[in-house]
C-alpha atoms as a PDB file:
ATOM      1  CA  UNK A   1       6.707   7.835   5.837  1.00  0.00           C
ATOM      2  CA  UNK A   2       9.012  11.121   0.292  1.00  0.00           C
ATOM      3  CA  UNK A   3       8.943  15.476  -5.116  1.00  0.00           C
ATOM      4  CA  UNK A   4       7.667  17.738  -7.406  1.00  0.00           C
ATOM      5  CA  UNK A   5       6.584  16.720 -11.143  1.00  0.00           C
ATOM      6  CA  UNK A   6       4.234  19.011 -12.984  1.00  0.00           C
ATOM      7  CA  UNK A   7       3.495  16.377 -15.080  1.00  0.00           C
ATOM      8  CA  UNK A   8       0.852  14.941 -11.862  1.00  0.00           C
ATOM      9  CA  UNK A   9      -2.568  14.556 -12.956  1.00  0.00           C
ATOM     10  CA  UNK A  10      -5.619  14.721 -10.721  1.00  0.00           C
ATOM     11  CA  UNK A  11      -3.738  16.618  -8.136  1.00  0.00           C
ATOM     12  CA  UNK A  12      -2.549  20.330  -7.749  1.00  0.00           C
ATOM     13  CA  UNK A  13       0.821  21.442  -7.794  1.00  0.00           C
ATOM     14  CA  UNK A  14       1.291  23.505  -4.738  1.00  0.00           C
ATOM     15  CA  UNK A  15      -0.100  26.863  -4.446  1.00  0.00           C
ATOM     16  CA  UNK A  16      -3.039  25.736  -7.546  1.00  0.00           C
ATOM     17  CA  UNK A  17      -6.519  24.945  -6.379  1.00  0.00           C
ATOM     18  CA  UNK A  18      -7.766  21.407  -6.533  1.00  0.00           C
ATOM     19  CA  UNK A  19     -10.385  19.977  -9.339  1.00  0.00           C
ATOM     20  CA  UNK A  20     -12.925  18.626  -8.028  1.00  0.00           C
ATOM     21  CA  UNK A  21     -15.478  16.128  -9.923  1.00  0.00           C
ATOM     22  CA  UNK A  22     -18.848  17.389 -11.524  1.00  0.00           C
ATOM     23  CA  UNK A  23     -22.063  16.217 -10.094  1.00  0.00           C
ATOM     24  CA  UNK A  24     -22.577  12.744 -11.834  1.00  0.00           C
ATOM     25  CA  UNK A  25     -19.083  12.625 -12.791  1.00  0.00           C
ATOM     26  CA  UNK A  26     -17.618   9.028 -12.961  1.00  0.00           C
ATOM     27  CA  UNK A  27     -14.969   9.237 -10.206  1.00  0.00           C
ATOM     28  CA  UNK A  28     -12.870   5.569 -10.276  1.00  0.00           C
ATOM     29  CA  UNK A  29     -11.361   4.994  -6.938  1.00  0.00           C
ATOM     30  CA  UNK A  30      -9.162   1.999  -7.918  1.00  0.00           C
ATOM     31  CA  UNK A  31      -5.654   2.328  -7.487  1.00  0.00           C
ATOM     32  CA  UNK A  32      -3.628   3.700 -10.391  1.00  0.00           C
ATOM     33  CA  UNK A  33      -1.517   1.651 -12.301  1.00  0.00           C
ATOM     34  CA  UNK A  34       2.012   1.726 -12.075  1.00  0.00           C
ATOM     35  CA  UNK A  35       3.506   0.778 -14.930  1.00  0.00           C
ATOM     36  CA  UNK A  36       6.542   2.237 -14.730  1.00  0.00           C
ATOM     37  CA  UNK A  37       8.272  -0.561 -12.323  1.00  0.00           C
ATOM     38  CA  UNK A  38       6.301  -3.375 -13.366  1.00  0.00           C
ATOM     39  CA  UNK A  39       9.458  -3.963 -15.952  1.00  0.00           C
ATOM     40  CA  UNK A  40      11.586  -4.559 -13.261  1.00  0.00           C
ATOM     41  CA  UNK A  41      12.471  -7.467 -10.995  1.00  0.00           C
ATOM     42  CA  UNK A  42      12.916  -7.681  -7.565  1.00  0.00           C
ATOM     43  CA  UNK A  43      16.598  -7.477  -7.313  1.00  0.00           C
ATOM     44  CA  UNK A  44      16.470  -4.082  -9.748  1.00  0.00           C
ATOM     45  CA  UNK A  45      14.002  -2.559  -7.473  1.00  0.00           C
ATOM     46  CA  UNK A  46      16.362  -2.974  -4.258  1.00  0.00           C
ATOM     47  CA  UNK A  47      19.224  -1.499  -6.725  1.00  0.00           C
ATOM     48  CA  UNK A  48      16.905   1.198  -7.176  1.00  0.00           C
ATOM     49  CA  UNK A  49      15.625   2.047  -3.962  1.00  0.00           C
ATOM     50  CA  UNK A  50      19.060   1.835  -2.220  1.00  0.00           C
ATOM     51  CA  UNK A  51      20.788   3.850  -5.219  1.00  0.00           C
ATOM     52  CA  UNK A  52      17.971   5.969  -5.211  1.00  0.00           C
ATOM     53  CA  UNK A  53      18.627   6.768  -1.576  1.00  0.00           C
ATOM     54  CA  UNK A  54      21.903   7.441  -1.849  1.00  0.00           C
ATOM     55  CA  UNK A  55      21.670   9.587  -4.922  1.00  0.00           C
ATOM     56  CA  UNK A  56      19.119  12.043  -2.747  1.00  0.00           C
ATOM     57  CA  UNK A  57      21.359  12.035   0.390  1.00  0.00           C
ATOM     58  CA  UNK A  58      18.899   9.902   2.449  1.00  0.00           C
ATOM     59  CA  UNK A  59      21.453   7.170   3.406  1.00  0.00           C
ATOM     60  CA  UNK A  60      24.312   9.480   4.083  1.00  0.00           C
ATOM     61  CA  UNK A  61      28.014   8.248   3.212  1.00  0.00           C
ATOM     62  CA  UNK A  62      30.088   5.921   5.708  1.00  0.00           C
ATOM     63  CA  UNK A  63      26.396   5.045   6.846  1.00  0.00           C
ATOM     64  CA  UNK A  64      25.994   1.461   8.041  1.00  0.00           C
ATOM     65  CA  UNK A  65      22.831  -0.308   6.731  1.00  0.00           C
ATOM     66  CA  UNK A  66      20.715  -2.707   8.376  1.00  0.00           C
ATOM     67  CA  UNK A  67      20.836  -6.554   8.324  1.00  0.00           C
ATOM     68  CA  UNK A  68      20.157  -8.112   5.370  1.00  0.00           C
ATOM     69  CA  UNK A  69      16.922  -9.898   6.886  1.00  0.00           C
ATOM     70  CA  UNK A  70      15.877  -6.295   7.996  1.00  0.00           C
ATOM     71  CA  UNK A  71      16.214  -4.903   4.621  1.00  0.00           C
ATOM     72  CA  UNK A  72      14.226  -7.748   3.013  1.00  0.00           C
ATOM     73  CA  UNK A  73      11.410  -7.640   5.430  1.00  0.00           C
ATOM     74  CA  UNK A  74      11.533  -3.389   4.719  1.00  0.00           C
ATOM     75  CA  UNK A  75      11.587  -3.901   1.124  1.00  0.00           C
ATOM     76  CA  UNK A  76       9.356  -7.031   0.603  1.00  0.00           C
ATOM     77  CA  UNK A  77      11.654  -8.850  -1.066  1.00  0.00           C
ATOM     78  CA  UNK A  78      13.565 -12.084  -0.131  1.00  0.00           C
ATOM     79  CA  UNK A  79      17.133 -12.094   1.886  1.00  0.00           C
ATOM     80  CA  UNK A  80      18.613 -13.870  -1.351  1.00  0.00           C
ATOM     81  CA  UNK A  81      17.445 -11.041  -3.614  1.00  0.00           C
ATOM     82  CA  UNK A  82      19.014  -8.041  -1.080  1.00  0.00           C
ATOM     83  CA  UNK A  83      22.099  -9.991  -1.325  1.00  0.00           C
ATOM     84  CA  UNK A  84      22.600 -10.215  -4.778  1.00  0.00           C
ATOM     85  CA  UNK A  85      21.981  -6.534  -4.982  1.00  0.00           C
ATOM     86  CA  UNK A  86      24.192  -5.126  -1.854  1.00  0.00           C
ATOM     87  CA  UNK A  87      26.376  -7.245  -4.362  1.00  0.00           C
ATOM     88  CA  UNK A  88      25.660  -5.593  -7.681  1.00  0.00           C
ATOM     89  CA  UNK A  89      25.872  -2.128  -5.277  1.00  0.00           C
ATOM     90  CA  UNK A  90      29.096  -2.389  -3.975  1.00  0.00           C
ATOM     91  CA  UNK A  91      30.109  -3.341  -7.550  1.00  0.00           C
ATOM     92  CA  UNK A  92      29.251   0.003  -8.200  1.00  0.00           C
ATOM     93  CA  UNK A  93      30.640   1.857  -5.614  1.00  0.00           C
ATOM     94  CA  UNK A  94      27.640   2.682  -4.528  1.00  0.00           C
ATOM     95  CA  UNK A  95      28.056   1.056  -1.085  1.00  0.00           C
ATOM     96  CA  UNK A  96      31.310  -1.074   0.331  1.00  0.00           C
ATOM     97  CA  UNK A  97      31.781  -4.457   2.229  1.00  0.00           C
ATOM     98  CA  UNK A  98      33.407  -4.412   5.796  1.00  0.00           C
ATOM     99  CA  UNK A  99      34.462  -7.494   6.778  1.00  0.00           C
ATOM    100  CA  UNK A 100      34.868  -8.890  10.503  1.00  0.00           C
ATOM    101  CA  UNK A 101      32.584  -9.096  13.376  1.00  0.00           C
ATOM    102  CA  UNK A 102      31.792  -5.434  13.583  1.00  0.00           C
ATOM    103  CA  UNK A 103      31.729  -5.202   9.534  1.00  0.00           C
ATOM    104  CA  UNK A 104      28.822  -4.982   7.222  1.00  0.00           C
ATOM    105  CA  UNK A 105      27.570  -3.376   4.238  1.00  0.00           C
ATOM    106  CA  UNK A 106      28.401   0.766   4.360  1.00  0.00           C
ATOM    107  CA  UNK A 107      27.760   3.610   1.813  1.00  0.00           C
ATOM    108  CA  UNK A 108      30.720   4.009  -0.032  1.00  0.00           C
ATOM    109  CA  UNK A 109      32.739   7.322   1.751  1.00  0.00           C
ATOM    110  CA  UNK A 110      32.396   8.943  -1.600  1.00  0.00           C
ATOM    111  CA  UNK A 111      29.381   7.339  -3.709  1.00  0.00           C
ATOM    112  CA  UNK A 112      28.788   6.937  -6.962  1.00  0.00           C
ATOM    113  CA  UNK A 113      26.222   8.650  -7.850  1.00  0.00           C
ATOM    114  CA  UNK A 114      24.190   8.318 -11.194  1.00  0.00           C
ATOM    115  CA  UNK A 115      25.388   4.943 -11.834  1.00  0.00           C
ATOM    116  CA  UNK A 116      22.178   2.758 -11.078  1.00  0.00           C
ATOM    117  CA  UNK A 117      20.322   2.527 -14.394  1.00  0.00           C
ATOM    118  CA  UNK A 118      16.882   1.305 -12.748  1.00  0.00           C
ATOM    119  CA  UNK A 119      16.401   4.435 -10.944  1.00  0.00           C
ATOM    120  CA  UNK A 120      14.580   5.717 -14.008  1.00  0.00           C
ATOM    121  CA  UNK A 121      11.674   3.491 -13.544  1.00  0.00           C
ATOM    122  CA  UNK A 122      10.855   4.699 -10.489  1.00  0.00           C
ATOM    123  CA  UNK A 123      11.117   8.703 -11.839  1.00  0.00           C
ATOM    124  CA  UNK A 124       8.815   7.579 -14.436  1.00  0.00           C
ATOM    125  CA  UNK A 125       6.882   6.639 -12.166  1.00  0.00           C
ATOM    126  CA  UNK A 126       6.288  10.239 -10.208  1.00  0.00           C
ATOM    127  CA  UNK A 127       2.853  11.054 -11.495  1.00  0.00           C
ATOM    128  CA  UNK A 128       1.665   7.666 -10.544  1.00  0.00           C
ATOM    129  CA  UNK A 129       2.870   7.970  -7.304  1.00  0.00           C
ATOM    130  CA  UNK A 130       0.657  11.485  -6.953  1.00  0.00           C
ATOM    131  CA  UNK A 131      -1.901   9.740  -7.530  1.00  0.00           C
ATOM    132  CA  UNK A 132      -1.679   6.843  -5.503  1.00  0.00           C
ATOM    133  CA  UNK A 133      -0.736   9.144  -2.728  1.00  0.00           C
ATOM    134  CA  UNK A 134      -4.290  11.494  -3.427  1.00  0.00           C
ATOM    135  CA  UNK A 135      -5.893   7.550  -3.401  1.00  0.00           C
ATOM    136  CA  UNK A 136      -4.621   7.105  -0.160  1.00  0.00           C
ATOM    137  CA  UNK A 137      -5.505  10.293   1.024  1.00  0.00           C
ATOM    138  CA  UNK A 138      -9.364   9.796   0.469  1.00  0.00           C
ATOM    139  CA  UNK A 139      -9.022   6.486   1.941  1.00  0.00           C
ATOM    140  CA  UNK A 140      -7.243   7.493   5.190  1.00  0.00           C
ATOM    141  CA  UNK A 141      -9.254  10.434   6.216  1.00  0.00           C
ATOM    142  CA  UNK A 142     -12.567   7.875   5.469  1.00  0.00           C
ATOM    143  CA  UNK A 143     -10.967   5.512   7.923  1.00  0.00           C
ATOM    144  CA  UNK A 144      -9.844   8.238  10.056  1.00  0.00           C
ATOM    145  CA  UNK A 145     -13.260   9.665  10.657  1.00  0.00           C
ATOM    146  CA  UNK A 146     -14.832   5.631  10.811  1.00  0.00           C
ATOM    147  CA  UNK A 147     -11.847   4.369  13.588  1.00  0.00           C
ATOM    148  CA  UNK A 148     -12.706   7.354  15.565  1.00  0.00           C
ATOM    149  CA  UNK A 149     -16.279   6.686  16.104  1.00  0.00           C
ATOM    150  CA  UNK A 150     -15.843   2.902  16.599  1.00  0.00           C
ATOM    151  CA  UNK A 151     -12.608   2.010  17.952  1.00  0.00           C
ATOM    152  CA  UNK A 152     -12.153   0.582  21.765  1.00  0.00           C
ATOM    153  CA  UNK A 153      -9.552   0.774  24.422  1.00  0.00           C
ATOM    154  CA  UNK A 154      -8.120  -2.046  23.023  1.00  0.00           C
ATOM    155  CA  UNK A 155      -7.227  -0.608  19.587  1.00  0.00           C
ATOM    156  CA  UNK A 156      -6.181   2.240  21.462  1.00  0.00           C
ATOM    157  CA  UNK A 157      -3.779   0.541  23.559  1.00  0.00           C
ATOM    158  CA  UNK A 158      -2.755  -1.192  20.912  1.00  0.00           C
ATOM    159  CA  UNK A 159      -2.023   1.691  18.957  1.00  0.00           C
ATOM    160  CA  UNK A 160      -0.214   4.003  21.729  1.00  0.00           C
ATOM    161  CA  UNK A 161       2.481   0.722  22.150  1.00  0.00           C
ATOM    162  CA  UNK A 162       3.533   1.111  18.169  1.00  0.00           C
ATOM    163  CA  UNK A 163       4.006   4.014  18.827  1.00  0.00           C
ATOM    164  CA  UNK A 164       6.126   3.650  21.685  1.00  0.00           C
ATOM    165  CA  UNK A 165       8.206   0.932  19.640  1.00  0.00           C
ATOM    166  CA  UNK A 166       8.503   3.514  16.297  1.00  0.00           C
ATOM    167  CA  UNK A 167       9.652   6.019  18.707  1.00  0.00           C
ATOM    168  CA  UNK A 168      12.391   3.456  19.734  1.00  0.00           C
ATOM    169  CA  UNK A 169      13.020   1.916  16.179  1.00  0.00           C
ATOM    170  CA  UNK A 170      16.871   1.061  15.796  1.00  0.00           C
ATOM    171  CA  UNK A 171      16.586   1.804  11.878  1.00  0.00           C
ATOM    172  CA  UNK A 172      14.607   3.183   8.786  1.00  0.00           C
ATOM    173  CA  UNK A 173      13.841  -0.755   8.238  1.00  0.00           C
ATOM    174  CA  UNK A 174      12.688  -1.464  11.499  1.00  0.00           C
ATOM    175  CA  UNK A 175      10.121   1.443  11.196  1.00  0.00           C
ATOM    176  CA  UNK A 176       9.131   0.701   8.268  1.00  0.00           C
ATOM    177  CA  UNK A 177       7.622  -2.691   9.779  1.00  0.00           C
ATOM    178  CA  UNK A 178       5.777  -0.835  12.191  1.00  0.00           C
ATOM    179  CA  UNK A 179       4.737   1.837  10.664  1.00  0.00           C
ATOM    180  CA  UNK A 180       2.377  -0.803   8.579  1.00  0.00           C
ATOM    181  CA  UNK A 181       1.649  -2.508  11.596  1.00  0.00           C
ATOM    182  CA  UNK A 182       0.121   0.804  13.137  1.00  0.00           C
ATOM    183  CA  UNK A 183      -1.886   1.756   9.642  1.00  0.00           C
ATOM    184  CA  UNK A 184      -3.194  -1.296   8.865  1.00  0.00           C
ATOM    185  CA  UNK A 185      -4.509  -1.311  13.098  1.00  0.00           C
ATOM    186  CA  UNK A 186      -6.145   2.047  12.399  1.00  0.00           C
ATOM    187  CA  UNK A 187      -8.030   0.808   9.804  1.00  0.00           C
ATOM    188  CA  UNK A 188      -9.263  -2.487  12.020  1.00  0.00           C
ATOM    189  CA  UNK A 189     -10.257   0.477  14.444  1.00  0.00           C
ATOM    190  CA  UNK A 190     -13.216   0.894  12.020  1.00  0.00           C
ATOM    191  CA  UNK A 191     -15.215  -2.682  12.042  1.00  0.00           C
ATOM    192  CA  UNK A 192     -15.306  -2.785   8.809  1.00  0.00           C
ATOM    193  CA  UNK A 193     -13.586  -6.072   8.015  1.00  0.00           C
ATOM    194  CA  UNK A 194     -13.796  -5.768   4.194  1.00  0.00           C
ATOM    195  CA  UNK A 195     -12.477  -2.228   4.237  1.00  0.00           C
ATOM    196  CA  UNK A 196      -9.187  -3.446   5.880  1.00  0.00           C
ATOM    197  CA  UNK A 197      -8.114  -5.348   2.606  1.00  0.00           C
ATOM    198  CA  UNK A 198      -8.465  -2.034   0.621  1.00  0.00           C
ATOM    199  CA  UNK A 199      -6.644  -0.113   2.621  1.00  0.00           C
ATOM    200  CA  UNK A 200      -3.979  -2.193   2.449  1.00  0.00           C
ATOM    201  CA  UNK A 201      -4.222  -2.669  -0.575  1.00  0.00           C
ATOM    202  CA  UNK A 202      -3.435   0.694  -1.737  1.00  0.00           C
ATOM    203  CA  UNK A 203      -0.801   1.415   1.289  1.00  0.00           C
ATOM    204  CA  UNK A 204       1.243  -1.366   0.122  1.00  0.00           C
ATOM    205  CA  UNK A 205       1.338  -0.185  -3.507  1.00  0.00           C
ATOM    206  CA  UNK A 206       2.464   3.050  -1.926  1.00  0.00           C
ATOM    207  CA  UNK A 207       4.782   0.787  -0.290  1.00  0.00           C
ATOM    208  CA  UNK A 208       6.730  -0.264  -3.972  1.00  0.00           C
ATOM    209  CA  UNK A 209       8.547   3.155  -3.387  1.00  0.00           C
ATOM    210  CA  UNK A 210       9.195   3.176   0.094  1.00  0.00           C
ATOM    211  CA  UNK A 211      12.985   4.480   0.174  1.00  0.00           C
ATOM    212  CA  UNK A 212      15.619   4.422   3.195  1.00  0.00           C
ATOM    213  CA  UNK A 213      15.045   7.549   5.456  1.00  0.00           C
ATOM    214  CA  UNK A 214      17.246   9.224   8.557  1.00  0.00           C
ATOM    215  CA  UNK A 215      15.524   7.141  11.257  1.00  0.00           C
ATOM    216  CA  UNK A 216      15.343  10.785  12.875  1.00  0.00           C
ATOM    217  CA  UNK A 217      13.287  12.069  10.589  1.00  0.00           C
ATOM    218  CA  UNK A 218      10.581   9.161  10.757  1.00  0.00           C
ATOM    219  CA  UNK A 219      10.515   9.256  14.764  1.00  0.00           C
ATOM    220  CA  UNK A 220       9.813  13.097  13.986  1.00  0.00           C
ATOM    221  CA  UNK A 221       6.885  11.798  11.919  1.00  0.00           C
ATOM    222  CA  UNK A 222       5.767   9.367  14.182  1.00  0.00           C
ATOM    223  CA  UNK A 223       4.678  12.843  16.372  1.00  0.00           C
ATOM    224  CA  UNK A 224       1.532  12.965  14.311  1.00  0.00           C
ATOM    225  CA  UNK A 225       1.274   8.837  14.965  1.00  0.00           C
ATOM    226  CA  UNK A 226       0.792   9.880  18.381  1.00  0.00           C
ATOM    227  CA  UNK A 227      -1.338  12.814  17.588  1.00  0.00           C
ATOM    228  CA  UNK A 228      -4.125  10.550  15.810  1.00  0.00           C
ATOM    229  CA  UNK A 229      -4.217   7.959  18.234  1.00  0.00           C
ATOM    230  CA  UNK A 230      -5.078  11.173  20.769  1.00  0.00           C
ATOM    231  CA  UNK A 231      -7.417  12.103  18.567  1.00  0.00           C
ATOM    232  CA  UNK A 232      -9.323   8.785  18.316  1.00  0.00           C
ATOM    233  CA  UNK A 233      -9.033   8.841  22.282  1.00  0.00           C
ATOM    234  CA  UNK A 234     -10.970  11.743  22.416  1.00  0.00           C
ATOM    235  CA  UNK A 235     -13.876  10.733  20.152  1.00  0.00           C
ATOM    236  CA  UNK A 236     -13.061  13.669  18.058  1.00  0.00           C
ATOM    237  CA  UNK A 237     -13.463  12.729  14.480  1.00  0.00           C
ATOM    238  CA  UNK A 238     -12.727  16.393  13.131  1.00  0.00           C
ATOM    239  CA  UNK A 239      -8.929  16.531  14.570  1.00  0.00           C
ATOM    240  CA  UNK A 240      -8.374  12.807  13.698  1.00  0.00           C
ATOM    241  CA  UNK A 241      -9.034  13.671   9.739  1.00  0.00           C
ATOM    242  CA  UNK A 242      -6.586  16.549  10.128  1.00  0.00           C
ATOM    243  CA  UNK A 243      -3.903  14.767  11.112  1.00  0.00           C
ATOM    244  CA  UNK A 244      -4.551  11.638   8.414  1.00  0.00           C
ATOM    245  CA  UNK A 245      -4.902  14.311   5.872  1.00  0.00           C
ATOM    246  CA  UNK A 246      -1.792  16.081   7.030  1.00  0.00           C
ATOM    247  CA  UNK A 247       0.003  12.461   7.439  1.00  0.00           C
ATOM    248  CA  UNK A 248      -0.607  11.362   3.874  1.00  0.00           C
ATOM    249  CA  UNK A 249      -0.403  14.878   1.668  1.00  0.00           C
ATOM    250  CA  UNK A 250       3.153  15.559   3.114  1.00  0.00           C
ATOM    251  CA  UNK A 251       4.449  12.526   1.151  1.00  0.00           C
ATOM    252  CA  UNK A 252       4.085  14.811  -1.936  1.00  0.00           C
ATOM    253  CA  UNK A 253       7.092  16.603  -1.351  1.00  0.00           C
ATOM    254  CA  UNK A 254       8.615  13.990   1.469  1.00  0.00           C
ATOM    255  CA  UNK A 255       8.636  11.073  -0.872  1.00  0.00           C
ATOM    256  CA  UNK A 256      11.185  10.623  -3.918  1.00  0.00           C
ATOM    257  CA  UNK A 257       8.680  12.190  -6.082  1.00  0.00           C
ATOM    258  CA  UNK A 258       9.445  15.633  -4.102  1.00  0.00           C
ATOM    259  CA  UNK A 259      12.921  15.426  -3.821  1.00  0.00           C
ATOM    260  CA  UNK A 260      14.313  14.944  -7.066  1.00  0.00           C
END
């Protein structure tokens, strides 16, 4: 599955022209360090995500959100911890409680907006994030090109039925789920058992900043899902880096980072 900060080093804003590394320049592919939510706890990071969401427009008001055990998986954080901040949220009139059998937690019909404090961590945050996504850039079109010339009908079956379920994903938390599953099943495409903990690795410190999305928009994504597995299909390494590269440099204006 996400903004534009000029302030992003190691990556071009759009329209400038990347910088590439000298010959025998030290080029450190470890995963940036993102200091800017380290400070905060788990609960603050579901008041930021959530408020965050709001703030942008992405969770839309008098817009139901999923079960708490949904959101917890979504966010990696425990059902306890989403409660508490729904809570704190709703405190805030930031979202509202509906009681009853066909109740549940609802953005407010006229948010506040502004009001969640910890949102600034994660702006901090945005040339991090660049950076992280660039990281994950030069890892997915490695393990593009790799799954391409090694994977099996098995991976490829296995691969065309998350996409079938993303397609039919009830909510932005129950893609979420699979949209790792299907990532981290690319990579295991390549035989390469110890690149598999790398990879996710760095997609599930992308992951810190997932935010709530339109479910419309990521079953729109999920198009180029179904495009690489096609590619992979077809043994045809050159169309299967496209679409990874195409898949993971988008985020620079689809994720938070691009939208505020």
């Amino acid at each position: 599955m996400s903004p534009a900060s000029s302030e992003r080093a190691g990556s071009p804003m759009p329209g400038e022209r990347a910088v590439f590394p000298t010959p025998g320049e030290h080029v450190d592919l470890a995963a940036p360090a993102l200091a800017g939510i380290r400070r905060l706890s788990a609960l603050d990071t579901v008041r930021a995500r959530i408020g965050l969401a709001v703030d942008l427009g992405l969770l839309k008001p008098g817009e139901r959100l999923p079960p708490t055990a949904d959101i917890a998986a979504a966010l990696d954080v425990g059902e306890i911890t989403v409660r508490r901040a729904l809570v704190s949220l709703c405190a805030d009139g930031v979202l509202r409680r509906v009681r009853g059998r066909t109740g549940g937690t609802l953005v407010e019909s006229a948010p506040a907006t502004g009001v969640v404090s910890e949102i600034a961590a994660y702006q901090e945050s945005a040339a991090e994030v660049h950076r992280l996504i660039d990281h994950r850039a030069l890892l997915e079109c490695g393990v593009a090109h790799l799954a391409t010339l090694r994977t099996d009908a098995g991976h490829i079956a296995a691969l065309t039925d998350v996409v079938g379920q993303m397609d039919a994903a009830k909510d932005w938390a129950d893609f979420h789920a699979l949209d790792e599953r299907f990532h981290v099943l690319v990579a295991e495409a390549t035989g390469l058992a110890g690149a598999v903990p790398e990879y996710r690795k760095v997609l599930q410190d992308l992951y810190q900043f997932y935010l709530p999305y339109p479910v419309e928009y990521l079953r729109e994504s999920n198009g180029e899902h179904r495009e690489l597995v096609e590619s992979l299909a077809a043994r045809d390494p050159r169309a299967a880096v496209d679409v990874a590269r195409r898949h993971v440099e988008i985020l620079h204006t689809t994720m938070f980072v691009g939208l505020v």
